[in-house]
C-alpha atoms as a PDB file:
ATOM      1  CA  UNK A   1       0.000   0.000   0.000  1.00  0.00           C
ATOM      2  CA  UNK A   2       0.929   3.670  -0.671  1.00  0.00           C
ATOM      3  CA  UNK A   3       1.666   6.157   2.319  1.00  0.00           C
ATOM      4  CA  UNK A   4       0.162   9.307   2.582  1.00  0.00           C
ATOM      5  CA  UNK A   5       3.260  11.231   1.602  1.00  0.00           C
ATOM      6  CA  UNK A   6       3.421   8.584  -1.756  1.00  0.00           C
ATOM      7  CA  UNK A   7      -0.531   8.911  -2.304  1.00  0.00           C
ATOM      8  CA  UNK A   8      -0.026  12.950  -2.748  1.00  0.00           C
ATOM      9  CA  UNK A   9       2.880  12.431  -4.905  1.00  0.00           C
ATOM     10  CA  UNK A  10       0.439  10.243  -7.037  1.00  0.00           C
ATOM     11  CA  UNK A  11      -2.048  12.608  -7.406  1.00  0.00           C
ATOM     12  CA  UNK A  12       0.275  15.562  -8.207  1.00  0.00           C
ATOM     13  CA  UNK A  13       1.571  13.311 -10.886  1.00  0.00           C
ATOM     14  CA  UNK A  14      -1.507  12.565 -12.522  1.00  0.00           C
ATOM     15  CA  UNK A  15      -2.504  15.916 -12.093  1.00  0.00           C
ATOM     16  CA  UNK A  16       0.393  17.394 -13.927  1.00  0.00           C
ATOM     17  CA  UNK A  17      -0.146  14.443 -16.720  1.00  0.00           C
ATOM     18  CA  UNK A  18      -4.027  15.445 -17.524  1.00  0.00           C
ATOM     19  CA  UNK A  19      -2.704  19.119 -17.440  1.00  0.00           C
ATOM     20  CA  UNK A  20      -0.042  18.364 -20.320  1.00  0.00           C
ATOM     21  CA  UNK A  21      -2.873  16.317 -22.053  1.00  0.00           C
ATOM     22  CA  UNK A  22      -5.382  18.965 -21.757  1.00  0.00           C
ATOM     23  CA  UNK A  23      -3.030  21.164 -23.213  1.00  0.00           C
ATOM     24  CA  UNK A  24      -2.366  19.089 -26.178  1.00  0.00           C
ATOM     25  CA  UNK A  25      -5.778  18.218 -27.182  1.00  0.00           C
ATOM     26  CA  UNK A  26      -7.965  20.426 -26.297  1.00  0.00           C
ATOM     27  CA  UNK A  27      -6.929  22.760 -29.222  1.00  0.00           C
ATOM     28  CA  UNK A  28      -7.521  20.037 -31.440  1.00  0.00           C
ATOM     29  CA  UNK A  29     -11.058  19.210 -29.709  1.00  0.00           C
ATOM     30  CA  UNK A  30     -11.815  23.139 -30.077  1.00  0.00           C
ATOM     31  CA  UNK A  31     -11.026  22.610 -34.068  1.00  0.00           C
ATOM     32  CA  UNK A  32     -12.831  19.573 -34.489  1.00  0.00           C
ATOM     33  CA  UNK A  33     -15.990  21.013 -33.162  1.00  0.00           C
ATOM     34  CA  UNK A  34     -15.612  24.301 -35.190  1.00  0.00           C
ATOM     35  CA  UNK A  35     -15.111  22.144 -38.482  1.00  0.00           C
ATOM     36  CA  UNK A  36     -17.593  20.017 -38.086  1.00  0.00           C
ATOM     37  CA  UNK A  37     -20.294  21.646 -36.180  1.00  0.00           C
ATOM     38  CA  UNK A  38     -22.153  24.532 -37.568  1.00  0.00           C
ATOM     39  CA  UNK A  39     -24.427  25.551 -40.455  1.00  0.00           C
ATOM     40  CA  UNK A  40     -22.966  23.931 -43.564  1.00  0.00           C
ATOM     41  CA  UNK A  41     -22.803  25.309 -47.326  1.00  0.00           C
ATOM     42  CA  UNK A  42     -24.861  23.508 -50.005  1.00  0.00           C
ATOM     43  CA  UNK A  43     -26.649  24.286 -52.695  1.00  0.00           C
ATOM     44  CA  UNK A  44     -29.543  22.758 -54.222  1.00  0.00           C
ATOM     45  CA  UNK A  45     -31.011  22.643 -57.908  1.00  0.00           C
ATOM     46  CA  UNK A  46     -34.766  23.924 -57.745  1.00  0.00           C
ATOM     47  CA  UNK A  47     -37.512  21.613 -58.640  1.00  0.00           C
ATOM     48  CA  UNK A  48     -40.349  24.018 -59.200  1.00  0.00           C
ATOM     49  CA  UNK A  49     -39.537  26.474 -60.928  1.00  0.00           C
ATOM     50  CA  UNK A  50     -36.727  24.448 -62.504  1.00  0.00           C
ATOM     51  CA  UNK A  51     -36.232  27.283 -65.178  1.00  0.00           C
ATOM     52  CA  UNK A  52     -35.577  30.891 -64.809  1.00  0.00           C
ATOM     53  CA  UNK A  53     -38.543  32.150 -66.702  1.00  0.00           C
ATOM     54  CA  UNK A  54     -40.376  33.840 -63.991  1.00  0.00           C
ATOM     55  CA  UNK A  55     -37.838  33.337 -61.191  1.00  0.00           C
ATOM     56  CA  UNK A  56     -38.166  37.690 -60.453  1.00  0.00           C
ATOM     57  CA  UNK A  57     -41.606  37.259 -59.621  1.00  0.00           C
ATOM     58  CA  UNK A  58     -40.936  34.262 -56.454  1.00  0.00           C
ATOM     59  CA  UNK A  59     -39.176  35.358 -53.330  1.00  0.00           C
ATOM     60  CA  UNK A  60     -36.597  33.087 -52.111  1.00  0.00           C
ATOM     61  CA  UNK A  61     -38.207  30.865 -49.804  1.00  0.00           C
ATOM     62  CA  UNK A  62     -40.993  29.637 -51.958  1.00  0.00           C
ATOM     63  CA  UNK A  63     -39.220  27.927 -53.876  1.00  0.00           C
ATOM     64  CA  UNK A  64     -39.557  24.104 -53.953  1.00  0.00           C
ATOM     65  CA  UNK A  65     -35.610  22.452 -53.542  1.00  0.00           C
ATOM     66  CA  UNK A  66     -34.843  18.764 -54.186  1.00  0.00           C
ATOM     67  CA  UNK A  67     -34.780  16.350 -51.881  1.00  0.00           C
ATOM     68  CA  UNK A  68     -30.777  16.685 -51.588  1.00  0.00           C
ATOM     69  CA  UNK A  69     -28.168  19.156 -51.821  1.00  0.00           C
ATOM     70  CA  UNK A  70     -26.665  19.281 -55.174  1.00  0.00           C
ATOM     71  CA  UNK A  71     -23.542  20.324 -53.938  1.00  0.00           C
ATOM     72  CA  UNK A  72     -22.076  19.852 -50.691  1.00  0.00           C
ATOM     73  CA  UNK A  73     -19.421  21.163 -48.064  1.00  0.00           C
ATOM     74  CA  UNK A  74     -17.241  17.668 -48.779  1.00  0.00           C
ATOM     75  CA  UNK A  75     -17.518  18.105 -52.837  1.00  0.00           C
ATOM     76  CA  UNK A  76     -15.403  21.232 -52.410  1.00  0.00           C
ATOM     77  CA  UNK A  77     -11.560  21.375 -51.745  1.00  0.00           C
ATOM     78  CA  UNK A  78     -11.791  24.939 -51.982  1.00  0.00           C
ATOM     79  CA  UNK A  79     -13.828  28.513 -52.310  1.00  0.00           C
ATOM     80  CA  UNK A  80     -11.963  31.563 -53.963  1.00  0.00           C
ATOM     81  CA  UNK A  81     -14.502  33.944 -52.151  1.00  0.00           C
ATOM     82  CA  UNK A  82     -13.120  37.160 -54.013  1.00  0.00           C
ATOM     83  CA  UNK A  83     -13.451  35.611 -57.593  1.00  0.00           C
ATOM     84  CA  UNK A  84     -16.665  33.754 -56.198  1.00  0.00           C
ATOM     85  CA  UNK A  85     -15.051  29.896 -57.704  1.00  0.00           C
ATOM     86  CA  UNK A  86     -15.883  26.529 -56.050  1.00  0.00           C
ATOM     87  CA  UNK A  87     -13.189  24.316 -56.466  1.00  0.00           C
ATOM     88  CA  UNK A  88     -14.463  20.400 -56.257  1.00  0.00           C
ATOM     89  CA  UNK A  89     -12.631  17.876 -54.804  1.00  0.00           C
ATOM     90  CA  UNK A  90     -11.282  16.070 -57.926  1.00  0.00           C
ATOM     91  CA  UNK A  91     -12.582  12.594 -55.387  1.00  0.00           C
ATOM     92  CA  UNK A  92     -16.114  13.382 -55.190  1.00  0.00           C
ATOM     93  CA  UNK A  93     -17.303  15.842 -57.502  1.00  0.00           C
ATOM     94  CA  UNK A  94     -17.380  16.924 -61.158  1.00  0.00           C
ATOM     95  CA  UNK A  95     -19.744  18.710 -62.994  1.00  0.00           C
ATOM     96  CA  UNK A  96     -18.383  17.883 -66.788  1.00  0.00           C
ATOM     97  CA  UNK A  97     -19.286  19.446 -69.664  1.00  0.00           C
ATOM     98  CA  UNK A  98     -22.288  17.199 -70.477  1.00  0.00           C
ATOM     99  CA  UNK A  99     -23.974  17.512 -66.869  1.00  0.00           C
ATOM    100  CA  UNK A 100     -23.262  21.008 -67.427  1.00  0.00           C
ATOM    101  CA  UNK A 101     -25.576  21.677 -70.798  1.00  0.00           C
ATOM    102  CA  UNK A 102     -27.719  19.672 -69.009  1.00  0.00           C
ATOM    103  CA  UNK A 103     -28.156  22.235 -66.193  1.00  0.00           C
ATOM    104  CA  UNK A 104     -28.509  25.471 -68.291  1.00  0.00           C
ATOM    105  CA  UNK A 105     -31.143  27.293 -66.830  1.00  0.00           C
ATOM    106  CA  UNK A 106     -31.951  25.493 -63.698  1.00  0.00           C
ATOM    107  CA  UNK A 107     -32.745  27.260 -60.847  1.00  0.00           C
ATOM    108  CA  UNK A 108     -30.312  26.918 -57.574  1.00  0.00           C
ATOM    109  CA  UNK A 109     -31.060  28.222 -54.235  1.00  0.00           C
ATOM    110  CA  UNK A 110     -27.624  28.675 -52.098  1.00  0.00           C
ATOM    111  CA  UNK A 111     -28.074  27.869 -48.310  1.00  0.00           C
ATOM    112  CA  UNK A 112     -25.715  28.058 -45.576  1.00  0.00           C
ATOM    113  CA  UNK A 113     -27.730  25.613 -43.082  1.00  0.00           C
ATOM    114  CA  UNK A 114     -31.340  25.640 -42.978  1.00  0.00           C
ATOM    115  CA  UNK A 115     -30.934  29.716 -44.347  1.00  0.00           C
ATOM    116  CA  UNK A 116     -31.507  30.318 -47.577  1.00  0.00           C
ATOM    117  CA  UNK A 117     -29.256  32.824 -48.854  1.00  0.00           C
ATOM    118  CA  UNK A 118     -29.860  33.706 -52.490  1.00  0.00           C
ATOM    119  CA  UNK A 119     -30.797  31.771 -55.839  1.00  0.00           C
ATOM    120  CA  UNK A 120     -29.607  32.091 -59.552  1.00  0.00           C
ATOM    121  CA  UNK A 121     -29.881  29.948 -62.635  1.00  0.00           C
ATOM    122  CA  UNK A 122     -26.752  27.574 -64.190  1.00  0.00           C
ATOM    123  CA  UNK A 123     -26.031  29.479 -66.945  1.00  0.00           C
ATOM    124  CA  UNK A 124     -23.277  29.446 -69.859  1.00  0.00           C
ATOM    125  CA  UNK A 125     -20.305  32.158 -70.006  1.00  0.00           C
ATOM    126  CA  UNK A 126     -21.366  35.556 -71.853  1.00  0.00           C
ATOM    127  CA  UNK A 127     -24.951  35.305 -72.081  1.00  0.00           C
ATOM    128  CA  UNK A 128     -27.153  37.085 -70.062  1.00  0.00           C
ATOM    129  CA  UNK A 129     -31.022  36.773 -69.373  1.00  0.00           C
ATOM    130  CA  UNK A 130     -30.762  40.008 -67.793  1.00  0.00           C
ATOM    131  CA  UNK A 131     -30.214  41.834 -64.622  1.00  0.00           C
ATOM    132  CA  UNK A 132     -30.784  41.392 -60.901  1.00  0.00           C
ATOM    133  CA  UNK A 133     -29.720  37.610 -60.973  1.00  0.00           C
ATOM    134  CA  UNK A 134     -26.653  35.647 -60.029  1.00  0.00           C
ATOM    135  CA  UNK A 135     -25.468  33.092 -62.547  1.00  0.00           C
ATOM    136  CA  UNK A 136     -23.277  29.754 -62.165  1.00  0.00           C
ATOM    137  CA  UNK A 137     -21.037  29.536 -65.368  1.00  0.00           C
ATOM    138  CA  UNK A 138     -18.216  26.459 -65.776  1.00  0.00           C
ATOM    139  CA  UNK A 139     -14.388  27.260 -64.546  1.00  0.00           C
ATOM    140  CA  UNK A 140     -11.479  25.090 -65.098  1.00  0.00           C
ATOM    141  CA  UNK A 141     -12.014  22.867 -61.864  1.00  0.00           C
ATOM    142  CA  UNK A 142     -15.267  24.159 -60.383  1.00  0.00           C
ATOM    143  CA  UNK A 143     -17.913  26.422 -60.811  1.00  0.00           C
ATOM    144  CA  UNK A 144     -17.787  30.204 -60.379  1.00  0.00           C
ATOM    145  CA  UNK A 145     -20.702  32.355 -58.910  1.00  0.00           C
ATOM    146  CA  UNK A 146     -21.305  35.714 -60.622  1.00  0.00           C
ATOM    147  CA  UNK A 147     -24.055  38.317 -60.807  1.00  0.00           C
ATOM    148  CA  UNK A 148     -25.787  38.476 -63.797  1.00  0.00           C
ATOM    149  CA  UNK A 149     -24.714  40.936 -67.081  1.00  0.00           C
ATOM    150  CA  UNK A 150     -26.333  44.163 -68.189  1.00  0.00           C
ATOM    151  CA  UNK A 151     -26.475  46.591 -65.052  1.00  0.00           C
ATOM    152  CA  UNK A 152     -26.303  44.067 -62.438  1.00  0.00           C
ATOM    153  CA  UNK A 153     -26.174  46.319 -59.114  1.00  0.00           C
ATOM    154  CA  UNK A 154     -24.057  45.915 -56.062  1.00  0.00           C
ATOM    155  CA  UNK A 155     -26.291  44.418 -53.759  1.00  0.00           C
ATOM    156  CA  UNK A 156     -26.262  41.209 -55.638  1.00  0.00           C
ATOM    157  CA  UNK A 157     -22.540  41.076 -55.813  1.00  0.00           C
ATOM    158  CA  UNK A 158     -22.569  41.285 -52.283  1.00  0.00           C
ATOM    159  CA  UNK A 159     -24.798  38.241 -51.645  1.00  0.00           C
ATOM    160  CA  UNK A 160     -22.480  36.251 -53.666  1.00  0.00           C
ATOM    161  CA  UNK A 161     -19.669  37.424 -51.299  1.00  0.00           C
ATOM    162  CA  UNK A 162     -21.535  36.575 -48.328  1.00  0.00           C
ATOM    163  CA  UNK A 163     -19.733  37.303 -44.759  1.00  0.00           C
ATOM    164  CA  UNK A 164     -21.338  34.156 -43.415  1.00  0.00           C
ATOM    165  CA  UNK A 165     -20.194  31.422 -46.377  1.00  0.00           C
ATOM    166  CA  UNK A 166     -16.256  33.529 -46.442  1.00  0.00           C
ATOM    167  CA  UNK A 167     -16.534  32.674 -42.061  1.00  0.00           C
ATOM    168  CA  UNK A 168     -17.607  29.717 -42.502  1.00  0.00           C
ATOM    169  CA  UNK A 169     -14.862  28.559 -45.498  1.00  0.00           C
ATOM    170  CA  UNK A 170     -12.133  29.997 -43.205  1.00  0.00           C
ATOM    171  CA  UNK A 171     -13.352  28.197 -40.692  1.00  0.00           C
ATOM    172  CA  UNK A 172     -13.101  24.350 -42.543  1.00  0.00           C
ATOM    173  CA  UNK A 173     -10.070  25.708 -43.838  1.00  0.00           C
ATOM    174  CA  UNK A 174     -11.341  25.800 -47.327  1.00  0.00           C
ATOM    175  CA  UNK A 175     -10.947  29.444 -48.394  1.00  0.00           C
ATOM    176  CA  UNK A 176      -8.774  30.490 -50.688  1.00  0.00           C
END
């Protein structure tokens, strides 16, 4: 049996071990939960209306989504906020050029958690369908957000560049 004298060393011991432990992991604990807790980015193709023909005339959150997100949080290995590109994880997620033509005009609705943030319409580069929308056209290894041609105004640029989606990119450690 251990003495008192022995019995406090013990305890001082293990003491000083869960303090060095603490101090290793809980960091790392702290990051975990950040990453992976929180409202994540997605955004989902529309299914009514599933064109953009009329799309002025609906606010935002009567529109019908799919079932599932479209695009995901883990499809992305990256988000250039200022040039507004989603990079896709070469593993999990390609939108080639045939799935592309296939979703000109579609409506998407972009939602960071259960908040629906804006919409636009898949779209290809240099036309326009006019002004006050935000349009998806095809980059090298993603997609890339932009507001519409013809007079778009600044308030739609800014809900491409969304404070929330940058925080919460930084935050995964997905911004570029």
């Amino acid at each position: 049996m251990l003495n008192e004298v022995e019995f406090k060393k013990l305890k001082k011991g293990i003491v000083v071990l869960l303090g060095i432990l603490v101090l290793f992991y809980v960091p790392s604990i702290i990051t975990f939960f950040r990453v992976h807790t929180g409202r994540k980015f997605t955004i989902y193709l529309v299914e009514t209306p599933q064109t953009y023909k009329g799309i002025k005339d609906i606010s935002l959150e009567y529109f019908q989504l799919a079932d599932q997100p479209f695009i995901q949080e883990s499809d992305i290995s990256g988000y250039d906020f200022e040039n507004g590109i989603i990079y896709f994880d070469p593993q999990k997620k390609t939108i080639d050029s045939i799935t592309y033509l296939k979703l000109i005009g579609r409506v998407f609705v972009v939602c960071l958690g259960k908040e629906r943030l804006y919409y636009g319409t898949f779209w290809t580069y240099k036309i326009a369908h006019g002004t006050d929308t935000i349009i998806v056209v095809p980059d090298r290894q993603g997609i890339k957000l932009e507001p519409g041609y013809f007079g778009m105004n600044k308030s739609f640029a800014s809900l491409i560049h969304h404070d929330e989606i940058r925080k919460r990119f930084a935050r995964i450690n997905k911004l570029r």
